[in-house]
Each structure stands twice: as C-alpha cells, then as structure tokens.
N, C-alpha and C. Protein backbone atom coordinates (compact mmCIF):
# COMPACT_ATOMS: atom_id res chain seq x y z
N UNK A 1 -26.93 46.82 -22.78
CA UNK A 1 -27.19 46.56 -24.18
C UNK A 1 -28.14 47.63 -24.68
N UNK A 2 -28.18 48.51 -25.66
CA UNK A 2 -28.67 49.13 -26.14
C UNK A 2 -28.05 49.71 -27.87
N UNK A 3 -28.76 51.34 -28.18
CA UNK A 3 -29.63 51.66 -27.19
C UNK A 3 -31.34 51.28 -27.56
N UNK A 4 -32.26 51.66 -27.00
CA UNK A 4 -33.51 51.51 -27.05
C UNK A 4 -34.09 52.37 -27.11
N UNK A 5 -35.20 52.43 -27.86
CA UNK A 5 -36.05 53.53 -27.70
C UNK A 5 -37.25 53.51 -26.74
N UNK A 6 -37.15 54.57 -25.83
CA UNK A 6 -38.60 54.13 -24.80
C UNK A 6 -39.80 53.68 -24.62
N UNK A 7 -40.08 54.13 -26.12
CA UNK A 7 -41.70 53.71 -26.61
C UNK A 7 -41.65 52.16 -27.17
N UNK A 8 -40.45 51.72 -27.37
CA UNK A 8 -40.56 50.37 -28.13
C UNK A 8 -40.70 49.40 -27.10
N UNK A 9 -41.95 48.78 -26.86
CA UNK A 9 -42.39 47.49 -26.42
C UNK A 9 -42.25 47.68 -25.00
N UNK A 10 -42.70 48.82 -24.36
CA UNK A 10 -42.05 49.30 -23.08
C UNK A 10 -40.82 48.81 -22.94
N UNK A 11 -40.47 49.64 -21.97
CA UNK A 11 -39.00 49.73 -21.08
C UNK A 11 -38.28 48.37 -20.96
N UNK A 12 -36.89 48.12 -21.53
CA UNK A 12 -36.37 46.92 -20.95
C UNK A 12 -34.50 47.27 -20.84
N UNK A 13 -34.46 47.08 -20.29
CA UNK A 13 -32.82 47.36 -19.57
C UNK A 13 -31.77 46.38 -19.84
N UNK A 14 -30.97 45.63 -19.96
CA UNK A 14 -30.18 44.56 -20.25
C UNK A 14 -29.15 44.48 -19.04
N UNK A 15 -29.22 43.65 -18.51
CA UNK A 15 -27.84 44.18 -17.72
C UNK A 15 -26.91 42.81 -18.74
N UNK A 16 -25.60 42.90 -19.03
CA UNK A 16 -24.97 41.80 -19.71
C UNK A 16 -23.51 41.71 -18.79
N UNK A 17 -23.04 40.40 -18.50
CA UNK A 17 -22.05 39.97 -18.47
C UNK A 17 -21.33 39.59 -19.82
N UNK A 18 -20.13 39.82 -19.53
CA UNK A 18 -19.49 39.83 -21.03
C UNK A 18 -18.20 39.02 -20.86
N UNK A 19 -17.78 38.12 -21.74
CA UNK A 19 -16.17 37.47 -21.69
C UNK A 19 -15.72 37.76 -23.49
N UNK A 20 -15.26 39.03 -23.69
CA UNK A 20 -14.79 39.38 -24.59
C UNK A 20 -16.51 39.19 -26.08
N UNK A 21 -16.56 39.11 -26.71
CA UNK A 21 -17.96 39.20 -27.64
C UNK A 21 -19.34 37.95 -27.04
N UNK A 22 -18.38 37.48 -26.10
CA UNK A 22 -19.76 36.04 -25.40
C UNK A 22 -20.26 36.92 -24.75
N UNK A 23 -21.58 36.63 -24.95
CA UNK A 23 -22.73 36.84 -23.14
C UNK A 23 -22.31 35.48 -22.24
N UNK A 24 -22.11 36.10 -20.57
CA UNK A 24 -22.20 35.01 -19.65
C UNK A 24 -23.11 35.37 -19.29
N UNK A 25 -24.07 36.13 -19.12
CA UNK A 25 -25.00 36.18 -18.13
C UNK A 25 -25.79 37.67 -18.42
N UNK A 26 -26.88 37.45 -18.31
CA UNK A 26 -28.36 39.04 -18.74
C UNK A 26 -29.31 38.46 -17.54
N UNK A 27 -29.68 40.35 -16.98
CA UNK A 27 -30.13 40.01 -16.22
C UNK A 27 -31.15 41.05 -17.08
N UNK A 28 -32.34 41.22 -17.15
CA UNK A 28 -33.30 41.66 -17.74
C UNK A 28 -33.77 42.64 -16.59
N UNK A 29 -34.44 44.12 -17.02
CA UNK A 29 -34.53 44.54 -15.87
C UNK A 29 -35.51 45.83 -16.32
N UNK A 30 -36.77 45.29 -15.80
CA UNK A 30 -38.23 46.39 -17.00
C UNK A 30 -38.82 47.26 -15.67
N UNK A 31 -39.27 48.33 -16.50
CA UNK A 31 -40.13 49.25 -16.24
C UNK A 31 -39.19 49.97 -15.95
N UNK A 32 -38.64 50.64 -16.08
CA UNK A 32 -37.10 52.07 -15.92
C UNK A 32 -37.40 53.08 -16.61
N UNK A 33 -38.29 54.18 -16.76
CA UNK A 33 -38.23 55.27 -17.42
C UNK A 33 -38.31 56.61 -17.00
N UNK A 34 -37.15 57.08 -16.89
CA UNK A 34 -36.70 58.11 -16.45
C UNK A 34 -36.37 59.33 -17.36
N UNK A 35 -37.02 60.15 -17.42
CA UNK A 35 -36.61 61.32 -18.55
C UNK A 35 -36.54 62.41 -18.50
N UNK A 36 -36.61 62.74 -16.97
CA UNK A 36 -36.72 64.13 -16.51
C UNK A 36 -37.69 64.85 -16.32
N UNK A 37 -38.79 64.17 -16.65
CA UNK A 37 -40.08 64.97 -17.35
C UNK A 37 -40.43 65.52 -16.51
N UNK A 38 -39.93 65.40 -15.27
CA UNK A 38 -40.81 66.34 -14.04
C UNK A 38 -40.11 67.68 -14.03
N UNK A 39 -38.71 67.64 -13.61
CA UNK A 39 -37.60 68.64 -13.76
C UNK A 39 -38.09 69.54 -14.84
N UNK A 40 -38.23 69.13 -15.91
CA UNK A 40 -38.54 69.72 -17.25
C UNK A 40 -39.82 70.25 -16.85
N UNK A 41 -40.69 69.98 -16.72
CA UNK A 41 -41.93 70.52 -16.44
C UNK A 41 -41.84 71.81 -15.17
N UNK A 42 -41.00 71.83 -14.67
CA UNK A 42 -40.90 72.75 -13.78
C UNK A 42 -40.53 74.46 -14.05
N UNK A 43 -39.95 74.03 -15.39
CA UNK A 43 -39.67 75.41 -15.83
C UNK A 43 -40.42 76.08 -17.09
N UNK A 44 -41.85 75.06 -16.77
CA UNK A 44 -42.52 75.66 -18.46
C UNK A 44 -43.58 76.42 -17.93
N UNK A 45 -43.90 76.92 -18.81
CA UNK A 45 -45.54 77.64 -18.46
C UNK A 45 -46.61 76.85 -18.03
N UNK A 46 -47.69 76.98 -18.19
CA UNK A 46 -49.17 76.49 -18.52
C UNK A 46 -48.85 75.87 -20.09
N UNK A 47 -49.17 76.72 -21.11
CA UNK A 47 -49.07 76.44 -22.59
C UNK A 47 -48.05 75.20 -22.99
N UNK A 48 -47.07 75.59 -22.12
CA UNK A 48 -45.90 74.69 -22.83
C UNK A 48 -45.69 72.94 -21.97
N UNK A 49 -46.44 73.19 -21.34
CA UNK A 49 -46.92 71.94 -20.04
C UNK A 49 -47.96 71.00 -21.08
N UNK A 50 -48.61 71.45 -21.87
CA UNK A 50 -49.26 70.52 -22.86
C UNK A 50 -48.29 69.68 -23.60
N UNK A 51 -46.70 69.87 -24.41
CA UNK A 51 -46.48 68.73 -24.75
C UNK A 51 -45.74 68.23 -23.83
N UNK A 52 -44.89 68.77 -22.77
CA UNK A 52 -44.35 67.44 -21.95
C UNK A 52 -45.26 66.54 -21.60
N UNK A 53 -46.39 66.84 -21.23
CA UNK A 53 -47.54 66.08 -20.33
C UNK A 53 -47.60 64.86 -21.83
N UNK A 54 -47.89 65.56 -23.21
CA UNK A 54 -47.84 64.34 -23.74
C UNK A 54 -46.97 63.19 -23.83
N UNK A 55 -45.58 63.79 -24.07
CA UNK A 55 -44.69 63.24 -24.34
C UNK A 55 -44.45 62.16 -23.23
N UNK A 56 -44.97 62.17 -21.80
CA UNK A 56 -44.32 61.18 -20.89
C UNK A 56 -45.26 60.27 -20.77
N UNK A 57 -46.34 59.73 -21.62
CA UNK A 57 -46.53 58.67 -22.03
C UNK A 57 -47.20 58.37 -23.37
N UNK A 58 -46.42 57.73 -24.10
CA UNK A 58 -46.67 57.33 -25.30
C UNK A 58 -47.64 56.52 -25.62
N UNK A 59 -48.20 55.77 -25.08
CA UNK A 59 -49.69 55.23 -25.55
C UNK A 59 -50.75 55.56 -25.29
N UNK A 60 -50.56 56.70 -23.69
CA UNK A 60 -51.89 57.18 -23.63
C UNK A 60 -51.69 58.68 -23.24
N UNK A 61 -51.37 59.56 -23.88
CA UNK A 61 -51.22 61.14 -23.44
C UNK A 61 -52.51 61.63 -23.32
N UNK A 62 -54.07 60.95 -23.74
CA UNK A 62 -55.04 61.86 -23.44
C UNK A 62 -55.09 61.82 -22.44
N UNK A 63 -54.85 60.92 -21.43
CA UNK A 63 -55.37 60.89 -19.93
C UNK A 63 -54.47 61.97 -19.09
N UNK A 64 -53.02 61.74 -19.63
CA UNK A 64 -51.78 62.97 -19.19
C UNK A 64 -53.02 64.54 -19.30
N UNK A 65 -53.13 64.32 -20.48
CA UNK A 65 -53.80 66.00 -21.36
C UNK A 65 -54.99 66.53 -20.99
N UNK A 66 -55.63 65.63 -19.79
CA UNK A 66 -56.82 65.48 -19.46
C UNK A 66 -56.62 66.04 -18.35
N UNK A 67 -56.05 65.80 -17.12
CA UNK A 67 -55.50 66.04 -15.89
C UNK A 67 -55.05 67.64 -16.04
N UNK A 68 -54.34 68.44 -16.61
CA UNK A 68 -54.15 69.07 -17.31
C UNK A 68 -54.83 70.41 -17.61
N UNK A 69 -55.87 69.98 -18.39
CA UNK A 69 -57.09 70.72 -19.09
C UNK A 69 -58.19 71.09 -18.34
N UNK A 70 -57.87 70.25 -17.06
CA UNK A 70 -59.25 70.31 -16.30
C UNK A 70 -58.71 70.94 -14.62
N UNK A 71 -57.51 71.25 -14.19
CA UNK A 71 -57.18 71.99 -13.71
C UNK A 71 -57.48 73.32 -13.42
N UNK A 72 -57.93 74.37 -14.71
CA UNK A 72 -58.02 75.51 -15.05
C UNK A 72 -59.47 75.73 -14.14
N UNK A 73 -59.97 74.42 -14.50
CA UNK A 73 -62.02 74.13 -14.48
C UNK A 73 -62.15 73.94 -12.88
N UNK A 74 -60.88 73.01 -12.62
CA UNK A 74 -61.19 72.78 -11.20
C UNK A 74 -60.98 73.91 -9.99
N UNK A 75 -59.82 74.99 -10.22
CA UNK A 75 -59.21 75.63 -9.40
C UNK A 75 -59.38 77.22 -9.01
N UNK A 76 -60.74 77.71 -10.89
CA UNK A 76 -61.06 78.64 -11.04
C UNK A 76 -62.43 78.76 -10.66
N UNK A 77 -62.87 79.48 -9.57
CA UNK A 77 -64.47 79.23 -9.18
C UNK A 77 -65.03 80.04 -10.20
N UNK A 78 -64.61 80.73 -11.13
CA UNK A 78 -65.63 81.98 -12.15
C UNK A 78 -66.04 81.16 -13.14
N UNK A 79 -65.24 79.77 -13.63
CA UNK A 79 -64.84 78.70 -14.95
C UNK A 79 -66.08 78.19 -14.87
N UNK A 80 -66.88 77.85 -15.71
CA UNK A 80 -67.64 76.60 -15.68
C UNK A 80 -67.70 75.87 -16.78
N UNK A 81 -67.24 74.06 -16.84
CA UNK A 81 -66.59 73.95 -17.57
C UNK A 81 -67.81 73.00 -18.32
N UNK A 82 -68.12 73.17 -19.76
CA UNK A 82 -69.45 72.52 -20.45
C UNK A 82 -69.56 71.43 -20.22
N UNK A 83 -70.90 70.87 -19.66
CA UNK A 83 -71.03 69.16 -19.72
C UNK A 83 -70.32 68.13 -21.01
N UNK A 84 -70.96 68.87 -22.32
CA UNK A 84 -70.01 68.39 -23.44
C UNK A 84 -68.51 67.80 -23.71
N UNK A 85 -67.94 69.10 -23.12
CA UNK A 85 -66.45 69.11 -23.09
C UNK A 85 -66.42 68.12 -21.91
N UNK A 86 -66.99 67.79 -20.75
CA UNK A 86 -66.56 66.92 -19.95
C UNK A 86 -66.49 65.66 -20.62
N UNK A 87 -68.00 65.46 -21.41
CA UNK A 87 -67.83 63.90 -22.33
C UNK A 87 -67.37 63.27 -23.20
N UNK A 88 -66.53 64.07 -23.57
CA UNK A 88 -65.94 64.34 -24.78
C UNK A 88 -64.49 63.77 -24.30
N UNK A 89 -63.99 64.62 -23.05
CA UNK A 89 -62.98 64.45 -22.79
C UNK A 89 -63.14 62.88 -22.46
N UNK A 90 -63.76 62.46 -21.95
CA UNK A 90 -63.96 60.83 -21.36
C UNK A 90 -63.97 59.98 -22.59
N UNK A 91 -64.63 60.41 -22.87
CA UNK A 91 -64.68 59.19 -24.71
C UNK A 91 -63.47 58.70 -25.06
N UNK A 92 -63.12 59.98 -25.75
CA UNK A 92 -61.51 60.28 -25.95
C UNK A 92 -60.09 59.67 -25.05
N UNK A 93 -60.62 59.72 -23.67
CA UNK A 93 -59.52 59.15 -22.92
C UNK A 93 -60.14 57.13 -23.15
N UNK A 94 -60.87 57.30 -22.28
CA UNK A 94 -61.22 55.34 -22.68
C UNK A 94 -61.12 54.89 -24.25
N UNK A 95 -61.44 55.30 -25.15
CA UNK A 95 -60.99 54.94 -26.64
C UNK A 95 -59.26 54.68 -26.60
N UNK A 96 -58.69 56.29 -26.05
CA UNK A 96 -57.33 56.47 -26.21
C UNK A 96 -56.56 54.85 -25.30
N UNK A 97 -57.35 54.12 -23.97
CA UNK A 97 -57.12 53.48 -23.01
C UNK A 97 -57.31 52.14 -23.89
N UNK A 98 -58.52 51.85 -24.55
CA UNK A 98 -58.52 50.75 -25.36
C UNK A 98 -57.26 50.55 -26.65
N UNK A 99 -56.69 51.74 -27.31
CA UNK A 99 -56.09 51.61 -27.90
C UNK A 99 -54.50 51.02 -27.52
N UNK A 100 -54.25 52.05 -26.09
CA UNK A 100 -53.25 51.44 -25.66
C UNK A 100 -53.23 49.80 -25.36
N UNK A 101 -54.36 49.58 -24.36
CA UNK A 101 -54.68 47.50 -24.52
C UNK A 101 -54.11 46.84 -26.15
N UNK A 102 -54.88 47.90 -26.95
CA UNK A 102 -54.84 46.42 -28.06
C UNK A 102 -53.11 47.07 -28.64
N UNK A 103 -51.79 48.03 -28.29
CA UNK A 103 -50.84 47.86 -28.64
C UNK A 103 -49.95 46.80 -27.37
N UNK A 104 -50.81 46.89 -26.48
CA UNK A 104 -49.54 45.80 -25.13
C UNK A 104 -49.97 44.43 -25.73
N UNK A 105 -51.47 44.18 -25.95
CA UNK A 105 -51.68 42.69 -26.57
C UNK A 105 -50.90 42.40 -27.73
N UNK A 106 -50.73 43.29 -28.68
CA UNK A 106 -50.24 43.29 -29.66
C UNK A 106 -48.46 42.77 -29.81
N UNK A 107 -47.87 43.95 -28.71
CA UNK A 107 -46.64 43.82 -28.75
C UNK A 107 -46.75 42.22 -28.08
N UNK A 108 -46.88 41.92 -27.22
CA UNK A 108 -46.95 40.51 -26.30
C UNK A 108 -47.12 39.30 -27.32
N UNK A 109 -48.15 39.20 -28.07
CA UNK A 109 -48.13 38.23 -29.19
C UNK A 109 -46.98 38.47 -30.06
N UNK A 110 -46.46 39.30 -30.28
CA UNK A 110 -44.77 39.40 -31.01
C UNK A 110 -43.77 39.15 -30.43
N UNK A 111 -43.61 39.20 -28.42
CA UNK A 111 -42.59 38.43 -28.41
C UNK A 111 -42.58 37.56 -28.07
N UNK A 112 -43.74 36.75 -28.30
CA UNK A 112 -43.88 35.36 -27.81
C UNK A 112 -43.96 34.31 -29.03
C-alpha cells in the first residue's frame, strides 16, 4: 500500500492481502528505510557529503552534520578546533534532539 513519503510519521510498510478491492489481511511492517544513502555517499566529495548526511535523517540532520564537521578537527593534527564552535555545535544538536521528541510525541498523539 502506498506510496509514502519517508519523513511522514516514520517508516511504515503495508503488507496487504487482497480479494479483488477487499483487504483480507495487513501485516504492518515499520522501521524500513532504505535509500541508498551510503552508495550515494560514496561517490561525493567532502563538500557534497554535507547534504546527503542531511538528507538521511529528517528530524535530526544536526547530529548527521556534526559527525561530519568534526572529522576534519579530529584527523588533522595542525586543526585546532575553537572551544566555541565545539558548544555551539552541542546546543544546536540537543535543541535539534528535543525538537525531534516533541515531533514523535506529536505525531503519536495523532494516531492515537
């Protein structure tokens, strides 16, 4: 049964039995998201690795964008990367983490 969009209310799959327009039988079937994003990521740069990283999760890409950003800081011994920018980045991700909470509470009180 579809189709769906990935970001809507997370992932849900349908499996349906069918006897001509009746349902006999759905088997429900969550968390499935598959999009290539790794494959895809394999052939980008540095630069262009910023929006897949967002794109493969929709409620919280700072934490994706974070992992990321701090690579450069971790792997380059010449880098030193500002205390600031470290706190900054943290704020930003736990805010970004609370926001995602209050859309799963959110969606959950809608399908209930």
């Amino acid at each position: 049964m579809g189709p769906a969009h990935p970001s809507t209310h997370g992932v849900l799959r349908l499996m349906l039995e069918l006897d001509g327009e009746f349902v006999l039988r759905t088997k429900p079937v969550i968390g499935y998201l598959h999009t290539g994003m790794e494959k895809t990521g394999e052939v980008l740069n540095y630069v262009q690795g910023g929006t897949n990283v967002t794109r493969m999760d929709t409620l919280s890409p700072i934490a994706n964008e974070t992992q990321l950003t701090r690579w450069p800081w971790r792997n380059c011994s010449t880098l030193r990367c500002p205390r600031r920018a470290i706190w900054i980045r943290m704020m930003m991700a736990e805010l970004n983490r609370v926001a995602s909470h209050l859309v799963w509470m959110a969606t959950n009180g809608m399908g209930t």
